[in-house]
Structures are given as structure tokens and as C-alpha cells.
N, C-alpha and C. Protein backbone atom coordinates (compact mmCIF):
# COMPACT_ATOMS: atom_id res chain seq x y z
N UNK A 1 132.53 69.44 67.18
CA UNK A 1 131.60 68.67 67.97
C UNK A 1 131.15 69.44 69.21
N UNK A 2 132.35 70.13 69.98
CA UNK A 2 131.46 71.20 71.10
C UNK A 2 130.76 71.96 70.73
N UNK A 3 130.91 72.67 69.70
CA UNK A 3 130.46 74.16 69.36
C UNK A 3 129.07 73.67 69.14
N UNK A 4 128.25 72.40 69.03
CA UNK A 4 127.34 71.82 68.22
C UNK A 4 126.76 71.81 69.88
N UNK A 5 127.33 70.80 70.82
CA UNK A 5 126.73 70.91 71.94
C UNK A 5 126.99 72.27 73.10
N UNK A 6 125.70 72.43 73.28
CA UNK A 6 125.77 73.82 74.15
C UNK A 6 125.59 72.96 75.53
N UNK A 7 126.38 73.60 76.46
CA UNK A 7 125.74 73.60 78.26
C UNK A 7 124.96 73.80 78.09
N UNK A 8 123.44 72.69 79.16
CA UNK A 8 122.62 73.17 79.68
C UNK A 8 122.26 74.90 80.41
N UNK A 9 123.63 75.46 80.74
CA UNK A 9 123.40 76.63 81.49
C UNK A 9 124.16 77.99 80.40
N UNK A 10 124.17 77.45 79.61
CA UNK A 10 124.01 78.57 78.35
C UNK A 10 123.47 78.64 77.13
N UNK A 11 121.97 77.40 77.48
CA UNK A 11 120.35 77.63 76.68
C UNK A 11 119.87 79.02 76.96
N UNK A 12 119.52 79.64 76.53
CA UNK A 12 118.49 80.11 76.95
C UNK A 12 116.79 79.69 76.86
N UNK A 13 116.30 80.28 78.13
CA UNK A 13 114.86 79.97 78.25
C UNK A 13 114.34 80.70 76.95
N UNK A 14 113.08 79.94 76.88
CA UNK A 14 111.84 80.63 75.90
C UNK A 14 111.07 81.20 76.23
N UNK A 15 110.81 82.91 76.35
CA UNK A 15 110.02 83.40 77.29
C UNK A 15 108.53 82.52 76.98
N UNK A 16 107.73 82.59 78.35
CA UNK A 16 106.52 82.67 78.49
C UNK A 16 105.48 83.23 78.23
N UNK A 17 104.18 83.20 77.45
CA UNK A 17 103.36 84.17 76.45
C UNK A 17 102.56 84.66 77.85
N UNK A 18 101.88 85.91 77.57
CA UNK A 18 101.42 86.52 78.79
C UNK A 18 99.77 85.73 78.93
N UNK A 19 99.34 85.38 77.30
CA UNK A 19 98.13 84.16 77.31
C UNK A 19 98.62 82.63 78.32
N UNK A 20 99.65 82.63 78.15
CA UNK A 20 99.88 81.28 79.07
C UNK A 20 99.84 81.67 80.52
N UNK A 21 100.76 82.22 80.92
CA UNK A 21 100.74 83.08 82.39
C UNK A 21 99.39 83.11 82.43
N UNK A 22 98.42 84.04 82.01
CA UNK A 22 97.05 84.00 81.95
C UNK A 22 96.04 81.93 82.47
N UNK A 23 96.75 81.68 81.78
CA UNK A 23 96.20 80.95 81.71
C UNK A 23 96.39 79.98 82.99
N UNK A 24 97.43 79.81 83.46
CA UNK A 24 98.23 79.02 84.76
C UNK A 24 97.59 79.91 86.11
N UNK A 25 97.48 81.47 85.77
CA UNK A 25 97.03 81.95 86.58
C UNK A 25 95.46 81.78 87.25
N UNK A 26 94.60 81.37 85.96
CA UNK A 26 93.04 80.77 86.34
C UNK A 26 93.21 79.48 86.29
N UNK A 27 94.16 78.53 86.10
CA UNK A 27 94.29 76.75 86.94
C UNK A 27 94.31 77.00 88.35
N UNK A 28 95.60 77.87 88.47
CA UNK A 28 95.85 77.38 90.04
C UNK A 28 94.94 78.53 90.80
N UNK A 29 94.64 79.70 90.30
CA UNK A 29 92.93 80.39 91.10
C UNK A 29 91.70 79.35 91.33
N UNK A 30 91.67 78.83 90.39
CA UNK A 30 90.32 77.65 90.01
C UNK A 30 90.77 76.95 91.71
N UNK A 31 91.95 76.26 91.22
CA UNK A 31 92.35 75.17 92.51
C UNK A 31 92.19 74.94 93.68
N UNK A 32 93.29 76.85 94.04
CA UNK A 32 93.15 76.52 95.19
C UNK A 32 91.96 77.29 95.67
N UNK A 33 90.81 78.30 95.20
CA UNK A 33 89.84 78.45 95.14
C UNK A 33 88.64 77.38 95.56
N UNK A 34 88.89 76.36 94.87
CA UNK A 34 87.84 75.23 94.80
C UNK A 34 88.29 74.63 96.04
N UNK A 35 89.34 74.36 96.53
CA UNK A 35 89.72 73.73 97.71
C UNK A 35 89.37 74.40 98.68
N UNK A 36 89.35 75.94 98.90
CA UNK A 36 88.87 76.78 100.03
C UNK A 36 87.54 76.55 100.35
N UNK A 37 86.68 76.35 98.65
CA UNK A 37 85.01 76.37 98.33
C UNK A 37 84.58 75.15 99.56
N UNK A 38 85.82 73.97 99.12
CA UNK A 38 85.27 72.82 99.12
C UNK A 38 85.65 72.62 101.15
N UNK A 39 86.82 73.39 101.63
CA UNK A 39 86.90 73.25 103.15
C UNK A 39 85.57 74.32 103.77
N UNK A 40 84.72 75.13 102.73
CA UNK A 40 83.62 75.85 103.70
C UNK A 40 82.68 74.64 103.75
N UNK A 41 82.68 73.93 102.35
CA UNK A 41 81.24 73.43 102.44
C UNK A 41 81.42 71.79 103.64
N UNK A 42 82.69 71.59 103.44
CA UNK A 42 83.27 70.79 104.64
C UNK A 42 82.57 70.79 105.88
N UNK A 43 83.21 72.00 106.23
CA UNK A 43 82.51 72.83 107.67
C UNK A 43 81.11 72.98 107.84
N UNK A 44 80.42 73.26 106.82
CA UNK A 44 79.24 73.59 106.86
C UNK A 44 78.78 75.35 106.58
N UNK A 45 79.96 75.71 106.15
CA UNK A 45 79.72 77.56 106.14
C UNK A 45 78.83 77.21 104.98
N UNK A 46 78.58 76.38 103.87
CA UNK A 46 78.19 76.80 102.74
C UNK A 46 77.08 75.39 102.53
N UNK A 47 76.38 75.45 101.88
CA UNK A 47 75.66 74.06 101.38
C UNK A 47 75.74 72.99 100.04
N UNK A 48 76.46 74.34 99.70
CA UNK A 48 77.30 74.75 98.10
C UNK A 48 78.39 74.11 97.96
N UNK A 49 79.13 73.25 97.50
CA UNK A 49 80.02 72.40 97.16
C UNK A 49 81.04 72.53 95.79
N UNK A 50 82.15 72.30 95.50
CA UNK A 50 82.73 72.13 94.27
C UNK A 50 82.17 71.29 93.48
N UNK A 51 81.08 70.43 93.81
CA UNK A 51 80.68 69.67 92.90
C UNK A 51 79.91 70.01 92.38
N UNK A 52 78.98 71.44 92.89
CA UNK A 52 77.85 71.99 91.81
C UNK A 52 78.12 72.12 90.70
N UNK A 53 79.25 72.25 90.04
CA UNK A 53 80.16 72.50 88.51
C UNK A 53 79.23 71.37 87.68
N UNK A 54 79.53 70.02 88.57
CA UNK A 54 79.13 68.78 87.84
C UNK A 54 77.72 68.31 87.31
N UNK A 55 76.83 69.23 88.51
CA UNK A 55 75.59 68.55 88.50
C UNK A 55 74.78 68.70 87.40
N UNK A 56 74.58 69.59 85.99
CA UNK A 56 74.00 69.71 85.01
C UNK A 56 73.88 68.12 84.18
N UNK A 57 75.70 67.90 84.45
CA UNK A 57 76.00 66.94 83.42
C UNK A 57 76.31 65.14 84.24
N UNK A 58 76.32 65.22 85.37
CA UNK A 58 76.59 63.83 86.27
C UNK A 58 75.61 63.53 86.94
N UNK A 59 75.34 62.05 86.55
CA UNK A 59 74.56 61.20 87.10
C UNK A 59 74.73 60.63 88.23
N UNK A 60 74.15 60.51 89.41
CA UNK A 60 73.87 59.89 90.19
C UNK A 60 74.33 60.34 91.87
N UNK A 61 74.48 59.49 92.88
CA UNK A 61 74.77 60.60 93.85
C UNK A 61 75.95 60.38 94.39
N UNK A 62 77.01 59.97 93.84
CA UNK A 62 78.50 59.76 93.80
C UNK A 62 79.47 61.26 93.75
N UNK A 63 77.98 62.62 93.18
CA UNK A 63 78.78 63.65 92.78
C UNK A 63 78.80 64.43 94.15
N UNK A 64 78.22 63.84 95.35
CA UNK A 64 77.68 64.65 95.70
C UNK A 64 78.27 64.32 97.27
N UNK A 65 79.92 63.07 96.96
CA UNK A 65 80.58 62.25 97.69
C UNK A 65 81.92 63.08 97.61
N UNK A 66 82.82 62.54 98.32
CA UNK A 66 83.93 63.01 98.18
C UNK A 66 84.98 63.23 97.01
N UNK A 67 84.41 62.56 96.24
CA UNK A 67 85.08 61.88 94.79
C UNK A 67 84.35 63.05 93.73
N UNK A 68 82.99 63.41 94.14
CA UNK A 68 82.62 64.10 93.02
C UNK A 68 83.29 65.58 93.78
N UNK A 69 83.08 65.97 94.85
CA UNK A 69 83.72 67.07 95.46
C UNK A 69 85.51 67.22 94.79
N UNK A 70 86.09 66.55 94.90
CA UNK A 70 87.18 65.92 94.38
C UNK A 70 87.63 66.42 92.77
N UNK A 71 86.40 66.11 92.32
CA UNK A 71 86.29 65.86 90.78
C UNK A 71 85.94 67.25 90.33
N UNK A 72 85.08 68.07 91.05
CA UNK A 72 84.32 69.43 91.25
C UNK A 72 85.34 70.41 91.10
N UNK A 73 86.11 70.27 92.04
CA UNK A 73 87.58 71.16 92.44
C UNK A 73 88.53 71.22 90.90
N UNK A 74 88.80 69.97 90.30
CA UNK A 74 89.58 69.75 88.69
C UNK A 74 88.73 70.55 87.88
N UNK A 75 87.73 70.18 87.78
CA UNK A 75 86.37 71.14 86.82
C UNK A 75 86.88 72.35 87.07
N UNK A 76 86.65 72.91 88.02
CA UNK A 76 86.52 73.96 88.64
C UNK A 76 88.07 74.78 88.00
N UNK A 77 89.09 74.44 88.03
CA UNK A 77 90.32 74.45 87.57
C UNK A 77 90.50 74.73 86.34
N UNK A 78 90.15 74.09 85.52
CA UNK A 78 90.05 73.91 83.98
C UNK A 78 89.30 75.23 83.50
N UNK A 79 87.92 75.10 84.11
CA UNK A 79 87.07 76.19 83.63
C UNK A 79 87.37 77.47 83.93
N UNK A 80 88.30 77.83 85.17
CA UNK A 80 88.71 78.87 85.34
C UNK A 80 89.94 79.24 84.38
N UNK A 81 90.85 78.44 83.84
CA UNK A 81 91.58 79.01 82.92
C UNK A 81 90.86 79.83 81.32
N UNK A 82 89.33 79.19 81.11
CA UNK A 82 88.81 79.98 80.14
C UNK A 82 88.37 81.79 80.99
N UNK A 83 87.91 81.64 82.46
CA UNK A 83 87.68 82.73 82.84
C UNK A 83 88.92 83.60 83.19
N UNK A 84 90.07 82.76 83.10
CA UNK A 84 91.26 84.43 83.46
C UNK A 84 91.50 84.41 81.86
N UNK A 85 91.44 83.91 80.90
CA UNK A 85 91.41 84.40 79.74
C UNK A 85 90.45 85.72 79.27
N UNK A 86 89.29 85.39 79.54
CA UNK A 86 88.13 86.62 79.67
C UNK A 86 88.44 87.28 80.43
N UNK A 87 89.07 87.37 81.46
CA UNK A 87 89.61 88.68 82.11
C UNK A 87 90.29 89.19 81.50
N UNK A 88 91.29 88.56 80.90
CA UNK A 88 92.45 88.67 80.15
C UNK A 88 92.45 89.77 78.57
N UNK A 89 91.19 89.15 78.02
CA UNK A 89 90.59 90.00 76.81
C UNK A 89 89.75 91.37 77.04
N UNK A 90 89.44 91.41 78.23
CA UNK A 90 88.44 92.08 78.74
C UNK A 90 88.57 93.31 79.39
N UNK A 91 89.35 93.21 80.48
CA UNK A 91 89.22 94.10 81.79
C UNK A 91 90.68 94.22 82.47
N UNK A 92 92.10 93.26 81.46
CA UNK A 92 93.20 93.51 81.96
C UNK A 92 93.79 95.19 82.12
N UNK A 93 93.63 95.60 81.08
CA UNK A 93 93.73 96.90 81.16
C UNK A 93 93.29 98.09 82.54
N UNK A 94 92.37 97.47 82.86
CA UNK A 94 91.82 98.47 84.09
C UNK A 94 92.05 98.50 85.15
N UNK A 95 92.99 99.31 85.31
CA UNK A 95 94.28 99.35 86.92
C UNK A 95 92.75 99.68 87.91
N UNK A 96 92.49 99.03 88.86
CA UNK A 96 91.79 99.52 89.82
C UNK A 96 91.57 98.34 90.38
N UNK A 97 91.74 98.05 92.30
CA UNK A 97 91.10 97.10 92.92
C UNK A 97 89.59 97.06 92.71
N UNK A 98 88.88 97.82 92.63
CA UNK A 98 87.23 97.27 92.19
C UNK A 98 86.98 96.66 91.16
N UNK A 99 87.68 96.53 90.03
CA UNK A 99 87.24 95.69 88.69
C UNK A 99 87.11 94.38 89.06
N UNK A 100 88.67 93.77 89.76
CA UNK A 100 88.51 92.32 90.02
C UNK A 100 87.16 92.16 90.80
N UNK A 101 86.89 93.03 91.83
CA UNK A 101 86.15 92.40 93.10
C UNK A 101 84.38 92.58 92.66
N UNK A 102 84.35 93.62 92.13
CA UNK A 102 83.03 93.22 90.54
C UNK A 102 82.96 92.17 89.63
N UNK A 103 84.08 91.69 89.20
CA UNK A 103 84.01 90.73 88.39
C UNK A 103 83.68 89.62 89.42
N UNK A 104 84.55 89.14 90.33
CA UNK A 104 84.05 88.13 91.20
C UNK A 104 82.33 88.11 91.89
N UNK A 105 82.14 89.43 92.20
CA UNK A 105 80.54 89.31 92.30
C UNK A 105 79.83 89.26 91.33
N UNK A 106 79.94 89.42 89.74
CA UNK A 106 79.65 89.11 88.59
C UNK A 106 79.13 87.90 88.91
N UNK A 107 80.19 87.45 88.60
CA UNK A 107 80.38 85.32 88.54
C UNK A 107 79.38 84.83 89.23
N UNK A 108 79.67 85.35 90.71
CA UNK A 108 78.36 84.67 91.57
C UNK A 108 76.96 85.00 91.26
N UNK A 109 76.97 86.28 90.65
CA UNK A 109 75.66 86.38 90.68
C UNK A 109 75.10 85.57 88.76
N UNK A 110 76.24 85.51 88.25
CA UNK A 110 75.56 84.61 87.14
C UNK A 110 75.27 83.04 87.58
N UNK A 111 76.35 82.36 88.12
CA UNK A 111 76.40 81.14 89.07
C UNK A 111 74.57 81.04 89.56
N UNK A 112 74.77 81.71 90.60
CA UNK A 112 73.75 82.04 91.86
C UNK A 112 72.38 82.00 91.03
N UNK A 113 72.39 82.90 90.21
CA UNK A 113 71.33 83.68 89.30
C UNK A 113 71.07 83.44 88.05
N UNK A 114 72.02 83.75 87.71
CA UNK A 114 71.74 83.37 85.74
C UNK A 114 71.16 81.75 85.64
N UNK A 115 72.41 81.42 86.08
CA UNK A 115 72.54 80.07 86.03
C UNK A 115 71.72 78.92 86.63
N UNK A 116 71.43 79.36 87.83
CA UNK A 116 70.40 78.28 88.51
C UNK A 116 70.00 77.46 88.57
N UNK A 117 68.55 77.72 87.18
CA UNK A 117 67.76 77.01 86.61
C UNK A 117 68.68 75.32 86.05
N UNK A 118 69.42 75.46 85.89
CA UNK A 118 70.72 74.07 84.95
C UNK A 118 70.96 73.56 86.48
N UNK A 119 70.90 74.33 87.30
CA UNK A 119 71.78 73.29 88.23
C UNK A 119 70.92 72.65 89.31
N UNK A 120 70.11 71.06 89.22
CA UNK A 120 68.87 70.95 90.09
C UNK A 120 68.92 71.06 91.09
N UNK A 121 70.20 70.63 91.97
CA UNK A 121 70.23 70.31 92.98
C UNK A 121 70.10 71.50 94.04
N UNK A 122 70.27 72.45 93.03
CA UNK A 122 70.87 74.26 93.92
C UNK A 122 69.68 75.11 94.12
N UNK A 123 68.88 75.17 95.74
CA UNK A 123 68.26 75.70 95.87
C UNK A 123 68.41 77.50 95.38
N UNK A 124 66.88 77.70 94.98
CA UNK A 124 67.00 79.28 95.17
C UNK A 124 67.29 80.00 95.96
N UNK A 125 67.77 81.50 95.65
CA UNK A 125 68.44 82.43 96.60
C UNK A 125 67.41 82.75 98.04
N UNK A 126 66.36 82.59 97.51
CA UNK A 126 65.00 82.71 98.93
C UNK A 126 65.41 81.47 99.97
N UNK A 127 65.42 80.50 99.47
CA UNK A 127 65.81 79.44 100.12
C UNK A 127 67.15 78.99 100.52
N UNK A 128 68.39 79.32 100.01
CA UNK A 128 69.25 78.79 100.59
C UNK A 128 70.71 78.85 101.42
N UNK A 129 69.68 80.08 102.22
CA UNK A 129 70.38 80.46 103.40
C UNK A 129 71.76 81.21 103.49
N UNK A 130 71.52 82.49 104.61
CA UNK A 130 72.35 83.69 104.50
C UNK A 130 73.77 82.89 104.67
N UNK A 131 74.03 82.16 105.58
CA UNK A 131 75.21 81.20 105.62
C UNK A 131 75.79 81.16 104.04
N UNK A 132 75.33 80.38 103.56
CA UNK A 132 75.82 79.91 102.42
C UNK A 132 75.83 81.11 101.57
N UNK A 133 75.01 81.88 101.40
CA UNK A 133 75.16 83.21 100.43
C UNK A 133 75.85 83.99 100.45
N UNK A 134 76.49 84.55 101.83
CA UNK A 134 77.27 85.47 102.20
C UNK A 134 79.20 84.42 102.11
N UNK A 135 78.93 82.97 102.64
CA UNK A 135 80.32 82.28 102.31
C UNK A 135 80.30 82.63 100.54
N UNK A 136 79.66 81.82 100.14
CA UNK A 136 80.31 81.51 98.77
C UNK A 136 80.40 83.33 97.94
N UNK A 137 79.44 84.27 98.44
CA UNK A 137 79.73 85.58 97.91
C UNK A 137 80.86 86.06 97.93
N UNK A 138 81.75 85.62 99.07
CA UNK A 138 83.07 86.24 99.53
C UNK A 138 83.76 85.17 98.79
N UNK A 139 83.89 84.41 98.50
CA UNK A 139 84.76 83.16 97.84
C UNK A 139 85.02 83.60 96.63
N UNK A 140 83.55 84.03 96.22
CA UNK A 140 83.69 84.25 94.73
C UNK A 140 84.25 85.87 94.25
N UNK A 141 84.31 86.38 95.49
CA UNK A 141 84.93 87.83 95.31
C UNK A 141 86.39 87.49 95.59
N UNK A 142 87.03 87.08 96.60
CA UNK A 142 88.39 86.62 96.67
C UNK A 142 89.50 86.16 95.39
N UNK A 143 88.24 85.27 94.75
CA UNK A 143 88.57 84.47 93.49
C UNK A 143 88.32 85.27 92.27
N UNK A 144 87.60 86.20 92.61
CA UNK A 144 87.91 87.14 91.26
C UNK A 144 88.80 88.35 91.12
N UNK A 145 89.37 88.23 92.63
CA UNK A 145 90.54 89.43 92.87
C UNK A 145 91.32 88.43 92.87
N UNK A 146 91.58 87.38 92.86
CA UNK A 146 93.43 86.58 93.04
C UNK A 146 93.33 86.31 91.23
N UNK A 147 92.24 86.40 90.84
CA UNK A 147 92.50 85.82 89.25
C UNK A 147 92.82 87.56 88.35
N UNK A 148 91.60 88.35 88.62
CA UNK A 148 92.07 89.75 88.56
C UNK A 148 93.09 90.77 88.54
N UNK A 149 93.37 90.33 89.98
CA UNK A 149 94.87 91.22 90.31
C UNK A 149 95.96 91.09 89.46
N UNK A 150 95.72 89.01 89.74
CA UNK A 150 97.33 88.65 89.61
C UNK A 150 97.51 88.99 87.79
N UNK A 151 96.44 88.61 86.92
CA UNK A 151 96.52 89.04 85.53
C UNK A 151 97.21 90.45 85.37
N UNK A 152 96.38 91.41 85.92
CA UNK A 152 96.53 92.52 85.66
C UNK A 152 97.61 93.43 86.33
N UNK A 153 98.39 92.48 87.67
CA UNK A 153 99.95 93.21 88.01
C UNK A 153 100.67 92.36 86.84
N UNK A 154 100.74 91.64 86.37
CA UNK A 154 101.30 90.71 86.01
C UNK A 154 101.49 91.14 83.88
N UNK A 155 100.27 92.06 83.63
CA UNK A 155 100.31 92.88 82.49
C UNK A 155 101.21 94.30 82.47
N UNK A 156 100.88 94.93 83.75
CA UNK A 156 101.64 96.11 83.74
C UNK A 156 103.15 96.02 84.09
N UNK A 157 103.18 94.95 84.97
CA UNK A 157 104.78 94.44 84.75
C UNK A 157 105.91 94.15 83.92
N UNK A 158 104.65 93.70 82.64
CA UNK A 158 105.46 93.21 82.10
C UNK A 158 105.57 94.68 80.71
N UNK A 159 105.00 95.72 80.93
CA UNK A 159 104.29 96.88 80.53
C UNK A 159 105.69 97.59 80.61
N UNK A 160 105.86 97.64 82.58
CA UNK A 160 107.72 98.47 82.62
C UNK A 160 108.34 97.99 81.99
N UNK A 161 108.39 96.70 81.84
CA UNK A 161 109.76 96.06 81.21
C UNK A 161 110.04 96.26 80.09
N UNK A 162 108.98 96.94 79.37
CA UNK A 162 108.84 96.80 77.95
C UNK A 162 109.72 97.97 77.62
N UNK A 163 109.31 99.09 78.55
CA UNK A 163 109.00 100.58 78.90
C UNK A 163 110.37 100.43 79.07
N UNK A 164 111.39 99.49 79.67
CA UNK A 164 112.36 100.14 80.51
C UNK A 164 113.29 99.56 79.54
N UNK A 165 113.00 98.34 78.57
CA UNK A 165 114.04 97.83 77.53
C UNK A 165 114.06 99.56 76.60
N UNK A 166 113.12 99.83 76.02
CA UNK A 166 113.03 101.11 74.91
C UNK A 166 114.08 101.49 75.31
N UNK A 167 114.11 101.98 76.78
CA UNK A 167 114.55 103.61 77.40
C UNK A 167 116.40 103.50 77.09
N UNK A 168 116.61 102.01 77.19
CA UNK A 168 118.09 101.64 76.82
C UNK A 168 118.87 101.91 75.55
């Protein structure tokens, strides 16, 4: 009957897949990202809100309240776990601080640019002020080096370990 039950403290854990890590790593980038987004546009550094995520697809002007700001930030969360995945498939490999901080100006400029046209509420780049262009530019560079980095120390780490089990 003991031999059947093990101590809790001689389970062993199930390692963690480096797609999951990946993946926890663009929730909580998204998060606390969106919360930084959402204390500029607070202030007024930005005009730009966590709730722009919403506005293609939400009706009315509730999004555009604390609740949709709120709601903007979760979006914002979610969708970033598909983008540290695409980092993940993509550009983990490439040891260098400039990849992330390209990729983050990527984003904005698809956001900013590509994207635009879908989002009504979001004035054009002529129009909507160096304030806001230069905040959310740096937001979105920050956020593509904390999603960037952390993937990609977080690959080669696990790279020694691999490196350093062999060598045994």
C-alpha cells in the first residue's frame, strides 16, 4: 500500500514545453504591456488606448470607457501569446538585441500602418500627434524586446543545458 502511494515531495515535476514558456511569456508581455499602454493613455502621453484592439469588432462607446480599456488590456494578452509564438517560429534563433527592438517597431508600424484602415476610431499618422506616436512607438519597442529577449534567453538557456547534460 506505501510503495503505491508516493510523497508529494518525491513526484517529480513535468518539465515545461519551451512552446508553453513561449507562450506565458506573450500573456504576461501582452499584460503588463497593455497596462503600461493603458497608464500613458491615462495620462494623456498617448490618445491611443488598449481598447483600440476592440474597435474593429465592438459596438458602441462603452469601449472607449474604462471597462472597454479594461477589456482591451485581456485582448491585448491573449493576442500576444499568438505573437511570442511567431517570434518563437521565427526569429528565436537570432542572438542579437536589434531583432527584438525591430520586431517591436515592426508591430507598430503594421498596427499604426498596415492596419489602420480596420480601426475607425484611429486617426492617421499626419494627424495624430508626435505625443502619441513617439509614446506608443517606444511601448511597442519595449514590448517587443521583453517578448523577444525573454523567448530567446530563455531558448539558449535551455540550449546550455542541453549542451551541458551531453558533456556528462
Amino acid at each position: 500500500m506505501e510503495e503505491k502511494e508516493q510523497l508529494e515531495q518525491n513526484k517529480q515535476e513535468q518539465p515545461v514545453t519551451f512552446t508553453s514558456k513561449a507562450a506565458s511569456i506573450g500573456f504576461f508581455g501582452g499584460l503588463i504591456w497593455g497596462i503600461i499602454g493603458f497608464l500613458a493613455y491615462y495620462l494623456n502621453f498617448s490618445k491611443v488606448g488598449p481598447a483600440l484592439i476592440l474597435q474593429p469588432w465592438a459596438l458602441g462607446e462603452w469601449k472607449n470607457k474604462l471597462l472597454g480599456q479594461m477589456i482591451g488590456i485581456v485582448a491585448i494578452a491573449v493576442v500576444s501569446i499568438g505573437v511570442a509564438l511567431l517570434y518563437k517560429m521565427t526569429l528565436v534563433k537570432l542572438k542579437n538585441l536589434i531583432v527584438p527592438i525591430l520586431f517591436g517597431a515592426a508591430m507598430w508600424g503594421i498596427v499604426f500602418y498596415v492596419l489602420q484602415p480596420i480601426f475607425p476610431d484611429l486617426e492617421p499618422l499626419t494627424e495624430i500627434g508626435w505625443n502619441t506616436i513617439t509614446t506608443t512607438f517606444c511601448l511597442f519597442i519595449l514590448y517587443g524586446l521583453f517578448i523577444g529577449y525573454s523567448i530567446s534567453f530563455d531558448y539558449y538557456e535551455n540550449q546550455q543545458g542541453a549542451d551541458y547534460s551531453n558533456q556528462q
